[in-house]
C-alpha atoms as a PDB file:
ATOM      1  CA  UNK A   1     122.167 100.015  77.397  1.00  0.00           C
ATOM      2  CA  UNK A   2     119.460 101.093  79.826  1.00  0.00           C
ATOM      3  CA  UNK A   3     122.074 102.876  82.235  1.00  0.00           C
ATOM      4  CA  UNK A   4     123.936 104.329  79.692  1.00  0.00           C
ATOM      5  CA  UNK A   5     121.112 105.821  77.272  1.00  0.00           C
ATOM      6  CA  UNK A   6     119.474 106.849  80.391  1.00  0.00           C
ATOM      7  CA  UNK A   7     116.119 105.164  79.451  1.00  0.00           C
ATOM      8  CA  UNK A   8     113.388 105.404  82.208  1.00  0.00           C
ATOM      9  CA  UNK A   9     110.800 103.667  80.101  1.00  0.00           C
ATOM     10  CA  UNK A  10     110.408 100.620  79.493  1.00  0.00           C
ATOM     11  CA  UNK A  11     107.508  99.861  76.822  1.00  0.00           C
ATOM     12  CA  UNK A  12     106.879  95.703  76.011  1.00  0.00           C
ATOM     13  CA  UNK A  13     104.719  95.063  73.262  1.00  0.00           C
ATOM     14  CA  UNK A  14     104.799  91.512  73.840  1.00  0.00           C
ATOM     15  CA  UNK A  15     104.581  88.618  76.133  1.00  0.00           C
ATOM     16  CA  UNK A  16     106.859  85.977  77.153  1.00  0.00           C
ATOM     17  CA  UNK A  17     105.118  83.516  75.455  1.00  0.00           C
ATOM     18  CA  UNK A  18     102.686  83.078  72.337  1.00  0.00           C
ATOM     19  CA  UNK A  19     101.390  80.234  70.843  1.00  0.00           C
ATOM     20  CA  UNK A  20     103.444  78.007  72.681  1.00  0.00           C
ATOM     21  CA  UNK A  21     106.659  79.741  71.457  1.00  0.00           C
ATOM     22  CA  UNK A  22     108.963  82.182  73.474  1.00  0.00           C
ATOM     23  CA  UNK A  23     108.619  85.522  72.572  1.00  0.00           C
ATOM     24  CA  UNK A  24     110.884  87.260  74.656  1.00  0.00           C
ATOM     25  CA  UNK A  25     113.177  86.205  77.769  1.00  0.00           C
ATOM     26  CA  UNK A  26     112.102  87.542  81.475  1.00  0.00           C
ATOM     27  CA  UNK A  27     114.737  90.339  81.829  1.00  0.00           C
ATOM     28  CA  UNK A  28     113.608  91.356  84.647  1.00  0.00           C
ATOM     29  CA  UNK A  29     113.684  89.928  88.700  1.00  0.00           C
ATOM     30  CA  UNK A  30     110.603  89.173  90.197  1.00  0.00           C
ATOM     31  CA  UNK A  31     108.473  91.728  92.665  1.00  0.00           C
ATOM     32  CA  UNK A  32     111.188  92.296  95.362  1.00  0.00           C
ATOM     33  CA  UNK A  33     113.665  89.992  93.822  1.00  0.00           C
ATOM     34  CA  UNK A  34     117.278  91.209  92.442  1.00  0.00           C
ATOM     35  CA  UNK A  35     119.459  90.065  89.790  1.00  0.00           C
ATOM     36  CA  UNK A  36     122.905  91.658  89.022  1.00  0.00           C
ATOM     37  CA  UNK A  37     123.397  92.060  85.063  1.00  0.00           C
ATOM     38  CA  UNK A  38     127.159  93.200  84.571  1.00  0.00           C
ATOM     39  CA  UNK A  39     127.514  96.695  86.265  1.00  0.00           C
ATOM     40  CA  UNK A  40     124.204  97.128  86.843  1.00  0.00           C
ATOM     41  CA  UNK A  41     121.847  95.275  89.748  1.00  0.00           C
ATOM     42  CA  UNK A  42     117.881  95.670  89.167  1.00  0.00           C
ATOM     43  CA  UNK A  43     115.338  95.225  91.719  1.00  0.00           C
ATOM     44  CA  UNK A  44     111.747  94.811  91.008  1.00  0.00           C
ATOM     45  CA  UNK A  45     110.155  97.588  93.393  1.00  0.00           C
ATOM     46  CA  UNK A  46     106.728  96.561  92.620  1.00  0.00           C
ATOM     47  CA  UNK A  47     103.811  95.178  89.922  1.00  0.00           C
ATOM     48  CA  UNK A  48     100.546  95.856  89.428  1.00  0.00           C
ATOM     49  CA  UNK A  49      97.940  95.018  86.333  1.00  0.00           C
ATOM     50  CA  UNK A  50      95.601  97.146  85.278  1.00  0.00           C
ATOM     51  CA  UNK A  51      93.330  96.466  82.343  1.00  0.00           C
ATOM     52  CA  UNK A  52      95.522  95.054  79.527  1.00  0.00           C
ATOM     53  CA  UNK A  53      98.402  96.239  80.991  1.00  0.00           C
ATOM     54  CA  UNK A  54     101.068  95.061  83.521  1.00  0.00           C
ATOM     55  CA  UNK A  55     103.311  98.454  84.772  1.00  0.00           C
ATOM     56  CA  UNK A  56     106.666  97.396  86.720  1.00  0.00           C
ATOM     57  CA  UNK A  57     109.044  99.757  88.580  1.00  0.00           C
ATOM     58  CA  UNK A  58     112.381  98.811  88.912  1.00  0.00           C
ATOM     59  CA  UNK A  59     115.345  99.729  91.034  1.00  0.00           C
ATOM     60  CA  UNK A  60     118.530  99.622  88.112  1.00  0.00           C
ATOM     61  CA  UNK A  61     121.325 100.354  90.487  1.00  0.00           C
ATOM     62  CA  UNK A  62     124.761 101.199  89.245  1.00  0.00           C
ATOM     63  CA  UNK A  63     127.430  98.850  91.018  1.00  0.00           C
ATOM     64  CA  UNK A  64     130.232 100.687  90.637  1.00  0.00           C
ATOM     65  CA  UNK A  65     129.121 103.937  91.868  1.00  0.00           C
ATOM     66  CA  UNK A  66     126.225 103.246  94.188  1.00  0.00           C
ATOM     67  CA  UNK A  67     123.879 105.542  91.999  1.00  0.00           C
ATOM     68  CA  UNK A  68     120.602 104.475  91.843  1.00  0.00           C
ATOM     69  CA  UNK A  69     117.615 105.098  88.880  1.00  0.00           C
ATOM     70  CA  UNK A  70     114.215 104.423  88.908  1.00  0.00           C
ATOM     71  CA  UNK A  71     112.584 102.899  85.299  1.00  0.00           C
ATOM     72  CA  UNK A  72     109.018 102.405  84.369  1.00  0.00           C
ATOM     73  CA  UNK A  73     107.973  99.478  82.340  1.00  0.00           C
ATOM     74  CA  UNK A  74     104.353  98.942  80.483  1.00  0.00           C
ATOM     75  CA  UNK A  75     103.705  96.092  78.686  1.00  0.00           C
ATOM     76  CA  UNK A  76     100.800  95.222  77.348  1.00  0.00           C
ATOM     77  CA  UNK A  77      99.651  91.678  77.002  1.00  0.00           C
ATOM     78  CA  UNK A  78      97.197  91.787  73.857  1.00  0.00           C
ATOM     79  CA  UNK A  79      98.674  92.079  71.032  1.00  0.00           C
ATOM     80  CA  UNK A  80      99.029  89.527  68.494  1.00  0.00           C
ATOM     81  CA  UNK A  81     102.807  88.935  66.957  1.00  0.00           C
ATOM     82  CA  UNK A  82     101.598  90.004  63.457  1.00  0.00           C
ATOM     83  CA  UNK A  83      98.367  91.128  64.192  1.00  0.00           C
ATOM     84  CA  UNK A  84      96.715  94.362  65.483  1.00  0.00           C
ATOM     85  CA  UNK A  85      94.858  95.220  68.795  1.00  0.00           C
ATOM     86  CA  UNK A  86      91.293  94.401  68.615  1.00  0.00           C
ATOM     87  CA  UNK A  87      90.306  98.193  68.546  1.00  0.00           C
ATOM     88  CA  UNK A  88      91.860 101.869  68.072  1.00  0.00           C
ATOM     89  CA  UNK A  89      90.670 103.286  71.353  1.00  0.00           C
ATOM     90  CA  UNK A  90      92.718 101.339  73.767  1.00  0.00           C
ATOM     91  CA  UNK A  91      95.212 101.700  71.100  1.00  0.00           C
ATOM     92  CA  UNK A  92      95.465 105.125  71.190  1.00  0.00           C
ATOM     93  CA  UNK A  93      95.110 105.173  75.079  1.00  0.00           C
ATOM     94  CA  UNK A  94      98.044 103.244  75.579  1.00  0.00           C
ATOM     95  CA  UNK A  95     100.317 105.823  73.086  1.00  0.00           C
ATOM     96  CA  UNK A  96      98.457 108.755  74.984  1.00  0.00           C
ATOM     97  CA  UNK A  97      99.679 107.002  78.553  1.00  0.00           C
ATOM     98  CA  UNK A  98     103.388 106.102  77.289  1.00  0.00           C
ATOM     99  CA  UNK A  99     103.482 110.232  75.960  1.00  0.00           C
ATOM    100  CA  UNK A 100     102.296 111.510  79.578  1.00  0.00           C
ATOM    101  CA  UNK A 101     104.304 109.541  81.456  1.00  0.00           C
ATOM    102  CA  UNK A 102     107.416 110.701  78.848  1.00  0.00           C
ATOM    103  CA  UNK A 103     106.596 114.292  79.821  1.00  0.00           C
ATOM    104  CA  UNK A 104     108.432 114.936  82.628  1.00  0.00           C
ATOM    105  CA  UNK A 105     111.479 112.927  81.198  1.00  0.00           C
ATOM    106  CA  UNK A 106     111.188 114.915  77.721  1.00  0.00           C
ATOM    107  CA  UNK A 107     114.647 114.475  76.417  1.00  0.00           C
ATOM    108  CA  UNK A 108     115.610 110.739  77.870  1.00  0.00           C
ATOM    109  CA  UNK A 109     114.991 107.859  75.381  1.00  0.00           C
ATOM    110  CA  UNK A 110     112.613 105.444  76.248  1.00  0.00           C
ATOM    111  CA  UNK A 111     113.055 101.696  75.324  1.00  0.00           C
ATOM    112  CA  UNK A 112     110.377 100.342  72.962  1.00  0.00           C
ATOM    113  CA  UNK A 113     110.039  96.291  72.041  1.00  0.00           C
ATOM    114  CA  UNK A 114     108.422  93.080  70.854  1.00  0.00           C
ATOM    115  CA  UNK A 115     109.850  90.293  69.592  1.00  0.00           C
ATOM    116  CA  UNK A 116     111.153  91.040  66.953  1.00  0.00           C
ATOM    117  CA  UNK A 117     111.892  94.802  67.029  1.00  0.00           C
ATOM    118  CA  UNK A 118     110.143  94.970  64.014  1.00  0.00           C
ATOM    119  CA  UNK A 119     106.174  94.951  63.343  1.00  0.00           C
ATOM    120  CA  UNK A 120     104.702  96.135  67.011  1.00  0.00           C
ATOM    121  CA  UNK A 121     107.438  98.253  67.336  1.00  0.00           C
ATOM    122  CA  UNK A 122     107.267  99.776  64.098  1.00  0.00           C
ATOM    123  CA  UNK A 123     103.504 100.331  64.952  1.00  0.00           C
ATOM    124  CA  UNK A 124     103.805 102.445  67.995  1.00  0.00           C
ATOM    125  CA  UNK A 125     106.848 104.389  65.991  1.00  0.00           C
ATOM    126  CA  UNK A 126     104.592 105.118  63.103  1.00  0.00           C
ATOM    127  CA  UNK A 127     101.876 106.791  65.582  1.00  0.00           C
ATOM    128  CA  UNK A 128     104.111 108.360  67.407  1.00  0.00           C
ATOM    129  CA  UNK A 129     105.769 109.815  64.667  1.00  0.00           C
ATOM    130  CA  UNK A 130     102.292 110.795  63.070  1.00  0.00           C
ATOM    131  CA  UNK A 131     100.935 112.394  66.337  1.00  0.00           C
ATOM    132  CA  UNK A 132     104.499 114.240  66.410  1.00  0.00           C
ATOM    133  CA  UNK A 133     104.026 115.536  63.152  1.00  0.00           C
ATOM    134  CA  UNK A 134      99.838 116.854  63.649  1.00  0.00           C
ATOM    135  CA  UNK A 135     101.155 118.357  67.123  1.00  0.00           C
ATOM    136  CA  UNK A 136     103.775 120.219  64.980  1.00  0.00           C
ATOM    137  CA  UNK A 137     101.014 121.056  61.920  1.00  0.00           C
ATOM    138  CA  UNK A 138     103.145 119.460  59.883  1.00  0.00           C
ATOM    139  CA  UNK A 139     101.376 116.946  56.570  1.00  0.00           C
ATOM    140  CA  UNK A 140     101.305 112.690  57.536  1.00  0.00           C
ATOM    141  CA  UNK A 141     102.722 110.746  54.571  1.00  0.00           C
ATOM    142  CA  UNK A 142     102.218 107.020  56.222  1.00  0.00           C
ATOM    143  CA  UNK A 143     104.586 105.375  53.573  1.00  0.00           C
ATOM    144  CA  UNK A 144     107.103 107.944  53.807  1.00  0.00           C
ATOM    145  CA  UNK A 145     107.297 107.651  57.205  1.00  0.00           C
ATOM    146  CA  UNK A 146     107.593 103.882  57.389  1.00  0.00           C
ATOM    147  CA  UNK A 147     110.140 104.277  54.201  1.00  0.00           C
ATOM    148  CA  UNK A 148     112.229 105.909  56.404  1.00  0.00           C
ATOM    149  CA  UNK A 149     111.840 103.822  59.288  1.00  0.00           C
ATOM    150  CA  UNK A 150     112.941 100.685  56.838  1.00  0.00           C
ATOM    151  CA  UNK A 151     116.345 103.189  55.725  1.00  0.00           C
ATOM    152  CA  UNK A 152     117.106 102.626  59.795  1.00  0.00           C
ATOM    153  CA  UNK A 153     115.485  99.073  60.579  1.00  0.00           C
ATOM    154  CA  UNK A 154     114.946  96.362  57.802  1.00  0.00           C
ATOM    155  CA  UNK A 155     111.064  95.291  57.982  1.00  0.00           C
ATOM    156  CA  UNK A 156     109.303  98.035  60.080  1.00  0.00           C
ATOM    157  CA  UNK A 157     105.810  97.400  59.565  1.00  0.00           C
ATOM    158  CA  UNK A 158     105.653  93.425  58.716  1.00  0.00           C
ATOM    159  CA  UNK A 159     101.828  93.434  57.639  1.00  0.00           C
ATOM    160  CA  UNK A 160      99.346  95.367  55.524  1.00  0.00           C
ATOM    161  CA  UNK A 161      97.004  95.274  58.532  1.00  0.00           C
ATOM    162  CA  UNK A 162      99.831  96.520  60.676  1.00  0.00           C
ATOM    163  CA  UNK A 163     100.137  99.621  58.783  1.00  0.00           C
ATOM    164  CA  UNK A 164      96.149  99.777  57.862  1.00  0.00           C
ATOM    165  CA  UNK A 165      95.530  99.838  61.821  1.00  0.00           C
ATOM    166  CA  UNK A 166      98.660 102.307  62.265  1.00  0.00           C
ATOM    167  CA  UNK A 167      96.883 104.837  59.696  1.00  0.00           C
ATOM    168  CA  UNK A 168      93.259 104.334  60.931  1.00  0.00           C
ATOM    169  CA  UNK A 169      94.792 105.169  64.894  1.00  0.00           C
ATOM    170  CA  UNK A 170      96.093 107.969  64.079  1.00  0.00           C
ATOM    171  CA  UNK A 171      93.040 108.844  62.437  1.00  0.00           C
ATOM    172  CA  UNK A 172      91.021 108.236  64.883  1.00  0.00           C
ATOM    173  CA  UNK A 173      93.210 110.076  67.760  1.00  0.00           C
ATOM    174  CA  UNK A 174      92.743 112.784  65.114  1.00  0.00           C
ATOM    175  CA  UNK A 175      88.604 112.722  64.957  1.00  0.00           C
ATOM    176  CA  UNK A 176      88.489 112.356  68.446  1.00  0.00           C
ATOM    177  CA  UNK A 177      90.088 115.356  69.219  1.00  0.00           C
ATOM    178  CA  UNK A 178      92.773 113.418  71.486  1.00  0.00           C
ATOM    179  CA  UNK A 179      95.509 115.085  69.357  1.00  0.00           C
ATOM    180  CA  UNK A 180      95.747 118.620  68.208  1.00  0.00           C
ATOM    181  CA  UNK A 181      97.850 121.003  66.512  1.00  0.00           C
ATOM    182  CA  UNK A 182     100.061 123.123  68.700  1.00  0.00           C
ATOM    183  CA  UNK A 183      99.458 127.070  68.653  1.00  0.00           C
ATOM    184  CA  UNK A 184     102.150 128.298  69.951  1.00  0.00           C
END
């Protein structure tokens, strides 16, 4: 899926394990390790943690054809499965980093996760979408947006607090000037 959406962006809203259970399956080699996954062989160029964060860059390499891609991955490690982050500004930091960084690869789909696909996911799709939407001058209508979401993926949003932090982030990327409307 990664080689043939073209993803270059990796973003890992979980950790492996939580509370003693797994929460998601390394996927990935180790720093300068490779594993071969079908056609594809990916090489873990390098690792670093920084703050909350862990960013990997990988090596996917197609097999067949020799053609090579570089992918980004971010995950952050502090999160709660059904919680929130502790505050909005790192929050909103980490959505303002994963929109930079998508920039220069504007129209390429970047892969977002957690565990289940579902409540941290749905999260970071909800700001995004709301940020989208104040760029473009266009109204917010939280529920509508997270109707919507539920039309294409049963249980977006698991919690109240989920969507009560969603709504206050976006507010507060709002007050803070950190997103504004676009003029042109």
């Amino acid at each position: 899926m990664i080689w043939e959406q073209q993803c270059t962006l990796l973003i890992m809203l979980t950790t492996l394990f939580e509370n003693g259970r797994i929460k998601c399956h390394q996927y990935w080699p180790n720093v300068l390790e490779t594993h071969d996954y079908g056609l594809c062989s990916i090489r873990c160029r390098r690792e670093r943690k920084e703050n909350q964060l862990i960013y990997r860059e990988f090596f996917l390499t197609n097999k067949e054809t020799n053609e090579e891609r570089i992918v980004y991955q971010i995950q952050t490690e502090t999160w709660p499965d059904h919680g929130v982050p502790n505050d909005y500004s790192s929050f909103v930091e980490f959505v303002l980093e994963i929109r930079e960084l998508r920039k220069s690869k504007k129209h390429l789909p970047i892969l977002v996760h957690c565990s289940a696909g579902i409540g941290r996911t749905g999260v970071l799709i909800l700001m995004e979408t709301a940020l989208c939407l104040i760029e473009a001058n266009q109204p917010i209508f939280p529920l509508d947006i997270v109707q919507q979401m539920r039309e294409q993926r049963l249980g977006m949003i698991q919690t109240a607090s989920q969507y009560q932090f969603a709504c206050g982030a976006v507010l507060y990327a709002y007050d803070q000037g950190l997103v504004q409307v676009n003029r042109t």
